[in-house]
N, C-alpha and C. Protein backbone atom coordinates (compact mmCIF):
# COMPACT_ATOMS: atom_id res chain seq x y z
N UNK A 1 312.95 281.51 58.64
CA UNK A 1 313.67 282.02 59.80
C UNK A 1 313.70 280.94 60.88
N UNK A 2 314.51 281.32 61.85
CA UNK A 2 314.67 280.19 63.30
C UNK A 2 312.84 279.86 63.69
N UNK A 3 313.17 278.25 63.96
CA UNK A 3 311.74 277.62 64.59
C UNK A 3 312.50 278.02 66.18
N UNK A 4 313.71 278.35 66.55
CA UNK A 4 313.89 278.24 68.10
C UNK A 4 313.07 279.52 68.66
N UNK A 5 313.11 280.14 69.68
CA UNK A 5 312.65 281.28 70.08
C UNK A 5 313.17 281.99 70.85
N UNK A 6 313.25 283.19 69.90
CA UNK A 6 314.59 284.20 70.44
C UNK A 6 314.42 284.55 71.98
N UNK A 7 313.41 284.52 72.59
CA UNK A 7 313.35 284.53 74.05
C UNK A 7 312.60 283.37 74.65
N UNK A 8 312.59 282.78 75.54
CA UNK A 8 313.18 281.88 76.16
C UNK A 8 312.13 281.93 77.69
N UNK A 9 311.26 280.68 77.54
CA UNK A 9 310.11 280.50 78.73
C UNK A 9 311.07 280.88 79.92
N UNK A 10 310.09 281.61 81.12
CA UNK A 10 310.99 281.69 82.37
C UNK A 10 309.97 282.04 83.97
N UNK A 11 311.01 281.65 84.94
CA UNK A 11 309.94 281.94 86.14
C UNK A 11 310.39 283.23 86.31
N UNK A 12 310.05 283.93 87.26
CA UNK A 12 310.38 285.55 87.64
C UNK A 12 310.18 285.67 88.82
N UNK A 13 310.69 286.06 89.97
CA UNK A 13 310.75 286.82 91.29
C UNK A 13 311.20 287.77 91.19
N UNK A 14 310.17 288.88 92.17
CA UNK A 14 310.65 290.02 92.37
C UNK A 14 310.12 291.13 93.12
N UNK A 15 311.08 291.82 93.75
CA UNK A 15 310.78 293.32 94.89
C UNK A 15 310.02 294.13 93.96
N UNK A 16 309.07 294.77 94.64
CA UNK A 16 308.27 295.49 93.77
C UNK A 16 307.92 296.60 94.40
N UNK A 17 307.99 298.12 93.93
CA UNK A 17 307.86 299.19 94.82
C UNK A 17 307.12 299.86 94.32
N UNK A 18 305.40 300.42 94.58
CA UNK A 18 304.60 301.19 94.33
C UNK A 18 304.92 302.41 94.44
N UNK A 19 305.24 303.63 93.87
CA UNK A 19 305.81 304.80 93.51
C UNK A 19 304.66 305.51 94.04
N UNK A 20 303.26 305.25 93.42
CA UNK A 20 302.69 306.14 93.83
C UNK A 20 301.59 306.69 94.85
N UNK A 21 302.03 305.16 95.34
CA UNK A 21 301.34 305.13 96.99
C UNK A 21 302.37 305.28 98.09
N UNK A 22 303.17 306.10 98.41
CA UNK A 22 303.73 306.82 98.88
C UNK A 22 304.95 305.48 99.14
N UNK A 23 305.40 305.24 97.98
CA UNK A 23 307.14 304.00 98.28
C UNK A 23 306.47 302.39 99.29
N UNK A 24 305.12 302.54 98.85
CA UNK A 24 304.94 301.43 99.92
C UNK A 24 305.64 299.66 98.64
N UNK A 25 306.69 298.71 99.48
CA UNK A 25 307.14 297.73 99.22
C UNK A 25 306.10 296.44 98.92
N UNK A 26 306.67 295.73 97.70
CA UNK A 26 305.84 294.04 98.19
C UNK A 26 306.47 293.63 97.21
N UNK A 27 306.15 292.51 96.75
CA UNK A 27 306.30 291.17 95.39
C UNK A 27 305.54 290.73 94.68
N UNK A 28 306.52 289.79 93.89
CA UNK A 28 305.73 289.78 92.24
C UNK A 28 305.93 287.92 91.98
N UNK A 29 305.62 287.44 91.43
CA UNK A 29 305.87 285.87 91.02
C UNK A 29 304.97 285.63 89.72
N UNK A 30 306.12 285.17 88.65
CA UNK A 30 304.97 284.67 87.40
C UNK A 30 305.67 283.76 86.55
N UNK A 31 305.27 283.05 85.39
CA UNK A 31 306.01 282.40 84.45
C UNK A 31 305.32 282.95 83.44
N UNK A 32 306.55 283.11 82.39
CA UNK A 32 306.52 283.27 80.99
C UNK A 32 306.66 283.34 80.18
N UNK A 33 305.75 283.30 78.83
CA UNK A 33 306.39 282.68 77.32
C UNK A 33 305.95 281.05 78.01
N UNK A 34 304.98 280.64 78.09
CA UNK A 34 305.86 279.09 78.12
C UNK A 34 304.86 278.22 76.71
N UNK A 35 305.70 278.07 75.87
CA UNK A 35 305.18 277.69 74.65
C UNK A 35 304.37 276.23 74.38
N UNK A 36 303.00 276.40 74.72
CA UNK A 36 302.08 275.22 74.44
C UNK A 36 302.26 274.43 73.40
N UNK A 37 302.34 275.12 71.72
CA UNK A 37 302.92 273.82 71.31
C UNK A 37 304.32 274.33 70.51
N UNK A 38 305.31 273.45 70.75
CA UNK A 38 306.22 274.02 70.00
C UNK A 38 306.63 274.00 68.33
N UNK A 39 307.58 275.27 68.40
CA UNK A 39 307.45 275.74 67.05
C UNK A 39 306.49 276.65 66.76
N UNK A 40 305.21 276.73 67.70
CA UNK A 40 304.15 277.77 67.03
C UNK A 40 304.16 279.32 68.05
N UNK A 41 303.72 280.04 67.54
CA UNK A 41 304.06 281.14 68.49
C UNK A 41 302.61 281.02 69.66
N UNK A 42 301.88 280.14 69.98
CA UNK A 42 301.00 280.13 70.96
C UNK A 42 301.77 279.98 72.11
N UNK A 43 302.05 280.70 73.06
CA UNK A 43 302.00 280.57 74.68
C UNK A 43 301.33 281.06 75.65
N UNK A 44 301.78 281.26 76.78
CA UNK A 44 301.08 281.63 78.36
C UNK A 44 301.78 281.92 78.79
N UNK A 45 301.31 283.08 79.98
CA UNK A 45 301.80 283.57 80.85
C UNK A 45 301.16 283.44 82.42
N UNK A 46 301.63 284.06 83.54
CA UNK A 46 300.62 284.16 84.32
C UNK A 46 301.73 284.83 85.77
N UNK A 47 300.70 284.99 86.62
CA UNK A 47 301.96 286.35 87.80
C UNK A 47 300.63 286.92 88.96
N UNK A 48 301.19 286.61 90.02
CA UNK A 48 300.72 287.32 90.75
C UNK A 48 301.92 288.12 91.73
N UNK A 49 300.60 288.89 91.96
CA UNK A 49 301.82 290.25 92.99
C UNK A 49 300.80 290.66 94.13
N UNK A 50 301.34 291.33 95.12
CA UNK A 50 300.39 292.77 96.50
C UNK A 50 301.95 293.13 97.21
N UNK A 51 301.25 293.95 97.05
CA UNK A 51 302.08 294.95 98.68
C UNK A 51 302.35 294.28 99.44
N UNK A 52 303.10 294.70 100.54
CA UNK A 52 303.47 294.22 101.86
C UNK A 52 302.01 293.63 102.38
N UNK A 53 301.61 295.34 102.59
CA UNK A 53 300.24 294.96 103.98
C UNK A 53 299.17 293.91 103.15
N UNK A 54 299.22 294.06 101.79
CA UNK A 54 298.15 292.99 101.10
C UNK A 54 296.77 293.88 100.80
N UNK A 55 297.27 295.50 100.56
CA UNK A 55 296.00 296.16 100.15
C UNK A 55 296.05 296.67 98.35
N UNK A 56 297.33 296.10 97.96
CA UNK A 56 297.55 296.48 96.38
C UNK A 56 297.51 295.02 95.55
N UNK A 57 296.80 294.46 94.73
CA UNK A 57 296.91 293.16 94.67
C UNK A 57 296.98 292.86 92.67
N UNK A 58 297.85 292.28 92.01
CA UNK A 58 297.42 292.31 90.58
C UNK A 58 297.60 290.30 90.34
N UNK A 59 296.51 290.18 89.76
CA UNK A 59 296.85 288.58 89.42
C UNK A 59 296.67 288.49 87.83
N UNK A 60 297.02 287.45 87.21
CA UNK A 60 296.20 287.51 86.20
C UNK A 60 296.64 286.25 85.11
N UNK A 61 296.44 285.57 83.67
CA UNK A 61 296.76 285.24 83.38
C UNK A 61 296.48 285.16 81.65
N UNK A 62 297.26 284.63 80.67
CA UNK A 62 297.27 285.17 79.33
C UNK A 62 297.62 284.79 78.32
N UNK A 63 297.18 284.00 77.23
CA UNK A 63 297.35 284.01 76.12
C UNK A 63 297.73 284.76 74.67
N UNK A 64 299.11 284.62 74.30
CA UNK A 64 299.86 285.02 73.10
C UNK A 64 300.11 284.16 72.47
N UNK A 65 299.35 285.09 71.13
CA UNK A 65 300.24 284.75 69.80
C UNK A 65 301.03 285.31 69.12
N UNK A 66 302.47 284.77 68.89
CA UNK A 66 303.36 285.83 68.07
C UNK A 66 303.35 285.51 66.78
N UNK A 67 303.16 286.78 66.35
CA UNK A 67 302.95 286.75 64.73
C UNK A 67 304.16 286.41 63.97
N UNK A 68 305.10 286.78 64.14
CA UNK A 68 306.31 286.68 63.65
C UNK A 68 307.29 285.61 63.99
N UNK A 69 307.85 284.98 62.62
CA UNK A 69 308.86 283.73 63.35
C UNK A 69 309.52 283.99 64.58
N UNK A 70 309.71 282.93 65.42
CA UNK A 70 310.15 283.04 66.71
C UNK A 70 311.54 283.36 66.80
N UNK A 71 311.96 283.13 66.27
CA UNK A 71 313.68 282.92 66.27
C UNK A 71 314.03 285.03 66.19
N UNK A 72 313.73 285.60 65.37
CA UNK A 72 313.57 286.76 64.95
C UNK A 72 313.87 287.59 66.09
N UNK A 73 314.23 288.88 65.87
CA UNK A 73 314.77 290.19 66.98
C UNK A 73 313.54 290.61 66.48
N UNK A 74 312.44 290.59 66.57
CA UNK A 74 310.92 291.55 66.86
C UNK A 74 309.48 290.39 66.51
N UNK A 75 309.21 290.83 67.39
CA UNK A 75 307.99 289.81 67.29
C UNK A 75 306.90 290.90 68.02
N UNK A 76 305.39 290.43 67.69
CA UNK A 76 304.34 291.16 68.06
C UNK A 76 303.56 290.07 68.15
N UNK A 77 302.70 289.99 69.23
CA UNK A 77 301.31 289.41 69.91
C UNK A 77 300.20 290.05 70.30
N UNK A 78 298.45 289.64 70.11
CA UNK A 78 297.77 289.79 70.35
C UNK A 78 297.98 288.95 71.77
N UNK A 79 297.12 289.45 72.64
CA UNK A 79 296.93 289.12 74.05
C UNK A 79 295.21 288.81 74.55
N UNK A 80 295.40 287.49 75.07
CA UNK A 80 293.73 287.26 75.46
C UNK A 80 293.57 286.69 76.93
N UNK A 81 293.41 287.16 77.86
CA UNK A 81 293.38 286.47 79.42
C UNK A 81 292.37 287.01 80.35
N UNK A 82 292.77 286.98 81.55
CA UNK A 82 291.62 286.93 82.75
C UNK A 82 293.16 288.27 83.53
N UNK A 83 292.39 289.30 83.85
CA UNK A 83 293.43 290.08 85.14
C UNK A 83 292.36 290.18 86.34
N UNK A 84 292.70 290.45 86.92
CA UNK A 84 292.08 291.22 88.33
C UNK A 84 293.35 292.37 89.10
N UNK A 85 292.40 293.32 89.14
CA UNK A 85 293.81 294.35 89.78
C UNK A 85 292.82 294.74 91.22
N UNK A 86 293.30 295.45 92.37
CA UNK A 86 292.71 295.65 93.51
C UNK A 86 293.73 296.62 93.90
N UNK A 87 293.17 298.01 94.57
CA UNK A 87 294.05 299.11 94.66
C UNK A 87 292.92 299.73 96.04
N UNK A 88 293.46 300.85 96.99
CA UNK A 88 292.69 300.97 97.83
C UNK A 88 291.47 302.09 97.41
N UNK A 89 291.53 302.76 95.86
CA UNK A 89 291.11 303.30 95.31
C UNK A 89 289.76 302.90 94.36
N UNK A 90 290.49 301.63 93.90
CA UNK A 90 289.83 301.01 92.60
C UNK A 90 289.84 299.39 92.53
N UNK A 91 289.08 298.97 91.90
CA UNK A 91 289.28 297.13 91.77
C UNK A 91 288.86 297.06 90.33
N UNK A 92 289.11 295.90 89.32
CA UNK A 92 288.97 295.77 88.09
C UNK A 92 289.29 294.46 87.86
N UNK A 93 288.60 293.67 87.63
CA UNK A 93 288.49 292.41 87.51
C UNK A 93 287.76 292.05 86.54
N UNK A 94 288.64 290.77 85.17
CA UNK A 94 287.78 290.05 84.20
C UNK A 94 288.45 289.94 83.26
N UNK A 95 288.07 289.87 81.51
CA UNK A 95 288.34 289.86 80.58
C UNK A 95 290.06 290.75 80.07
N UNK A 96 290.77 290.29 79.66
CA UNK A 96 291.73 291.45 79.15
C UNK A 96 292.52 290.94 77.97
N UNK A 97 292.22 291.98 77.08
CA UNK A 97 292.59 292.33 75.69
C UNK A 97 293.95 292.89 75.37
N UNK A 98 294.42 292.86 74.73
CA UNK A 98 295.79 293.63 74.25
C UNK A 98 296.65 293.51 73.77
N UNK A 99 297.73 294.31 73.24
CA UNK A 99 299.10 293.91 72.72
C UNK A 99 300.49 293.34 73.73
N UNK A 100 301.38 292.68 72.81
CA UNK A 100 302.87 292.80 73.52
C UNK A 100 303.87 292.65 72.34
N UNK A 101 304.91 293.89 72.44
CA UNK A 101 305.67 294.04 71.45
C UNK A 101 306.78 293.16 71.78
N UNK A 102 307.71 292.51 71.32
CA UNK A 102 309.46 292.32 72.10
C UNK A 102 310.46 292.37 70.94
N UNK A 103 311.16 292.84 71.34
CA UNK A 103 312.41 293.22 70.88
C UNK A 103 313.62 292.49 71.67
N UNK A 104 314.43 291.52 70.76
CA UNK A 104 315.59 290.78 71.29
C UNK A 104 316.69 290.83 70.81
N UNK A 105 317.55 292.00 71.09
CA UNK A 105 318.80 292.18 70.21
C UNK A 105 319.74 290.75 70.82
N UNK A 106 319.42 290.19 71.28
CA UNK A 106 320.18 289.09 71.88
C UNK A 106 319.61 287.76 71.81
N UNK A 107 319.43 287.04 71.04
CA UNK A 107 319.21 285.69 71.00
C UNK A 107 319.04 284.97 72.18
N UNK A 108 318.42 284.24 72.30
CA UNK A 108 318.51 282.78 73.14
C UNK A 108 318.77 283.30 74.76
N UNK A 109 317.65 284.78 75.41
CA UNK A 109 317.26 284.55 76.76
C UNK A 109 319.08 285.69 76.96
N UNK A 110 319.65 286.62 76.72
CA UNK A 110 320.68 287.23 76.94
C UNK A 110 320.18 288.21 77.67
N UNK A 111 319.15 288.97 76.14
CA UNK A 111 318.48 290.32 76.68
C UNK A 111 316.81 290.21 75.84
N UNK A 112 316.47 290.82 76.56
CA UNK A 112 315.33 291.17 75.66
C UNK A 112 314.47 292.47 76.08
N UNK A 113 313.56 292.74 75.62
CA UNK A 113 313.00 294.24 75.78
C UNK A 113 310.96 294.01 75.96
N UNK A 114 310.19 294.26 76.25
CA UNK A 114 309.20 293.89 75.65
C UNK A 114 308.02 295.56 76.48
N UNK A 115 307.29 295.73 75.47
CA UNK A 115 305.83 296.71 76.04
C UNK A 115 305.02 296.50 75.31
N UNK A 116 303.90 296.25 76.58
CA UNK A 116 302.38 295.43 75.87
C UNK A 116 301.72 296.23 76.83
N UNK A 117 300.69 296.27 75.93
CA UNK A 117 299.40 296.90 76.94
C UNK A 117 298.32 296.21 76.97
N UNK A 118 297.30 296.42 77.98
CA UNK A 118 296.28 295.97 78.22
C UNK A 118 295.46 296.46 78.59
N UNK A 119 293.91 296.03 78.48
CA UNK A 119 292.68 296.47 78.79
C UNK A 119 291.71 295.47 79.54
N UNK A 120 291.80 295.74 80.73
CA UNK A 120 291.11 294.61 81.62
C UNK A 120 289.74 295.36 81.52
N UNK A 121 288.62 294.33 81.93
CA UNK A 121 287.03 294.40 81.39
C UNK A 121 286.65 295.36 80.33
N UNK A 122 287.38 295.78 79.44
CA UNK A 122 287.06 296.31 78.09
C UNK A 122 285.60 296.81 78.15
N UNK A 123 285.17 298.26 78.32
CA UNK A 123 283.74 298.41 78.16
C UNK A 123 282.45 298.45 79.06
N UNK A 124 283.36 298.34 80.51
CA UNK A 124 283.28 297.51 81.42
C UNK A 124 283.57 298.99 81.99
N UNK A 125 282.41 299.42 83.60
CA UNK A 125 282.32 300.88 84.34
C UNK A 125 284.11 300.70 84.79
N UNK A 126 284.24 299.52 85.64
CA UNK A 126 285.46 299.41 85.97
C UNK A 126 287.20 299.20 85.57
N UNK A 127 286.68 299.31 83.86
CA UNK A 127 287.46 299.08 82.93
C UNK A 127 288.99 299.52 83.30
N UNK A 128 289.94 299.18 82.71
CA UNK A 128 291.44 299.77 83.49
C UNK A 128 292.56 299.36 82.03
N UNK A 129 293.58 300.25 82.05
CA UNK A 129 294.54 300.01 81.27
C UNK A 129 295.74 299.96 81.75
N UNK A 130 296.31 298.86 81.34
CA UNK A 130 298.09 298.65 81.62
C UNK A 130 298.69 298.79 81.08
N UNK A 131 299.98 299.70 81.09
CA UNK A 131 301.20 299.39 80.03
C UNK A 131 302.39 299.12 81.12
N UNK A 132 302.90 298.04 80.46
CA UNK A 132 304.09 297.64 81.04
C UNK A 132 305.11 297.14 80.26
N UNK A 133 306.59 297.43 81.01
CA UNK A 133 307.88 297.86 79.88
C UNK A 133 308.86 297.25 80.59
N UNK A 134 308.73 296.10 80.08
CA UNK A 134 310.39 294.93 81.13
C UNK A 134 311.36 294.65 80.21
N UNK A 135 312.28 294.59 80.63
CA UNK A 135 313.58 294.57 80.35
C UNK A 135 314.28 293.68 81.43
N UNK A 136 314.87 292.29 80.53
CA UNK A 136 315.84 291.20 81.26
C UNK A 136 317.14 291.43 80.30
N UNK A 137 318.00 290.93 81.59
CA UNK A 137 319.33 290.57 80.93
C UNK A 137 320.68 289.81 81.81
N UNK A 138 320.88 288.88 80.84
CA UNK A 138 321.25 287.45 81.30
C UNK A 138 322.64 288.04 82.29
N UNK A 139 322.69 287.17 83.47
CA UNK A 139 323.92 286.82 84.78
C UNK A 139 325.01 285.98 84.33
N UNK A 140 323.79 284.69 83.99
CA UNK A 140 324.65 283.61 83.36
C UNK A 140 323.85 282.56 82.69
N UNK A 141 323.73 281.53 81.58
CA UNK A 141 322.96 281.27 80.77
C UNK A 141 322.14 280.53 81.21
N UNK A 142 321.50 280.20 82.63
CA UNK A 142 320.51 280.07 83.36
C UNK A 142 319.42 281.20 83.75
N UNK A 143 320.11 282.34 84.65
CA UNK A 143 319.67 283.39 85.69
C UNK A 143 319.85 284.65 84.86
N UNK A 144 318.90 285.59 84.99
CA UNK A 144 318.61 286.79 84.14
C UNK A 144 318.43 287.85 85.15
N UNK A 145 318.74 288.95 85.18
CA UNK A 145 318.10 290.51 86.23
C UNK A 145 317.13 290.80 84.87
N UNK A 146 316.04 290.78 86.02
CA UNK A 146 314.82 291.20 85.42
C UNK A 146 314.27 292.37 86.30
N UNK A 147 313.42 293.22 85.14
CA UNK A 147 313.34 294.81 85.74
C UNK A 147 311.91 294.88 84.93
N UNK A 148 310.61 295.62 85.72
CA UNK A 148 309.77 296.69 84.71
C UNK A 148 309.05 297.32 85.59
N UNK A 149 308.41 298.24 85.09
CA UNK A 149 307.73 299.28 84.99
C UNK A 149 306.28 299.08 84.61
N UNK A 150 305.22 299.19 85.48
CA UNK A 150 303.80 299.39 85.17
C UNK A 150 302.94 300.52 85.38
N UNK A 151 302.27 300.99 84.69
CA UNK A 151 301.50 302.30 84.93
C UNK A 151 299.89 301.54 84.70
N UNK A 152 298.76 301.89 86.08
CA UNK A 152 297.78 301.38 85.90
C UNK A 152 296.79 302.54 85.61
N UNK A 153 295.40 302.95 84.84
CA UNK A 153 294.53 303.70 84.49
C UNK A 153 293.16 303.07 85.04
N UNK A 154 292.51 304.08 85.45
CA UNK A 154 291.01 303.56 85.28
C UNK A 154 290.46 305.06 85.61
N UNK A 155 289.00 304.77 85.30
CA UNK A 155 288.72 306.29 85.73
C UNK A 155 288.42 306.58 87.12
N UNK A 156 288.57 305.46 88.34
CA UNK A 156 288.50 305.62 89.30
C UNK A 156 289.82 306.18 89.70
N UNK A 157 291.31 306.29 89.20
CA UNK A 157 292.06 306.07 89.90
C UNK A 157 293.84 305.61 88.90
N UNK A 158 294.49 306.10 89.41
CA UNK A 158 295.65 305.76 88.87
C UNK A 158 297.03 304.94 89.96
N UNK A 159 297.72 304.00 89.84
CA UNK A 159 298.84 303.85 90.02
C UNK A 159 299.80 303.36 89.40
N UNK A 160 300.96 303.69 89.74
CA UNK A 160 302.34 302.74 89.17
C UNK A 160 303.06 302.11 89.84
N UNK A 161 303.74 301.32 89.39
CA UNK A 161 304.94 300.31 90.01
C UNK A 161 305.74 300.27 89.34
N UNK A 162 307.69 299.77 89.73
CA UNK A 162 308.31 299.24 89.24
C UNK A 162 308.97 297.94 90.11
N UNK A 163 309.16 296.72 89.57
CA UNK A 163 309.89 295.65 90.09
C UNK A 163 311.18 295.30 89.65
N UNK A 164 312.18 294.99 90.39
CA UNK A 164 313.76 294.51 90.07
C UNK A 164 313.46 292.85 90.89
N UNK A 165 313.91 292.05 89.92
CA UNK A 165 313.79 290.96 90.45
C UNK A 165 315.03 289.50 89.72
N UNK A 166 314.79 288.53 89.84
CA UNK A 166 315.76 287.56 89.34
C UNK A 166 314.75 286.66 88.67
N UNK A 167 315.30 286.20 86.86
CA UNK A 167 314.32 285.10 86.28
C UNK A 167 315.11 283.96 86.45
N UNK A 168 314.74 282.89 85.98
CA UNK A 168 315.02 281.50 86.04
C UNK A 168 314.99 281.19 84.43
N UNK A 169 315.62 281.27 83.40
CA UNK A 169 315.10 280.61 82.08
C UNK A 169 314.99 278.91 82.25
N UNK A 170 313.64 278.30 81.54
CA UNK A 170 313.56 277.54 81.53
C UNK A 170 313.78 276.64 80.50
């Protein structure tokens, strides 16, 4: 199958609106996919975000491998990185484990689909789970509208977000 890769390293900006802290606004900034060596499915990611006032805060950063030739409309990764999340409820900071599915009915950075989850400090009192569900799709074969959805868990505490923002393919 294709050595290219059906989706396509990128930066990301974006408005980000906490739903369930009563509509409070802020932003997001990250790069990703960016393929360490090429041809192999090893890359990185990484993104930070907070609220306006600076009391909702998620950073983090991450290692994937995609199992499946790159070029391909479905690919699956194990996930290995560092998060820290901070909420006025809860904080969770350290280790994080997990999946990321993607789905690219569109070749080469058009569209793509992706939901991965995660488990920051695994095992851990403060332990927390993410699932998040983004969806890009290309302006023009540079610039992408990029969109997702996060739902955060812990047993202290729950929130969600969604961000609309603009990528950069690189």
């Amino acid at each position: 199958m294709h050595e290219r890769p059906a989706f396509l390293p990128r930066l990301r900006a974006s408005y980000t609106q906490f739903s369930s802290r009563e509509q409070v606004g802020g932003w997001q900034v990250g790069v990703e996919d960016i393929f360490l060596v090429p041809g192999t499915g090893l890359a990185v990611g990484a993104d930070y975000g907070q609220s306006g006032p600076g009391d909702l805060q998620s950073y983090g950063v991450e290692t994937r491998y995609y199992l499946f030739p790159l070029g391909g409309y479905l690919n699956l990764a194990p996930t290995l990185g560092y998060r820290g999340l901070a909420t006025t409820t809860y904080s969770s900071a350290g280790v994080s484990l997990g999946l990321r599915l993607v789905v690219v009915p569109s070749r080469g950075g058009g569209t793509d689909l992706s939901l991965s989850q995660q488990w920051v400090a695994p095992g851990q009192a403060q332990e927390a789970g993410l699932t998040t569900v983004t969806l890009g799709y290309a302006l023009t074969p540079q610039l992408r509208l990029g969109t997702d959805w996060q739902w955060q868990r812990s047993n202290l505490g729950q929130d969600n977000r969604w961000g609309l923002g603009l990528e950069w393919l690189l």
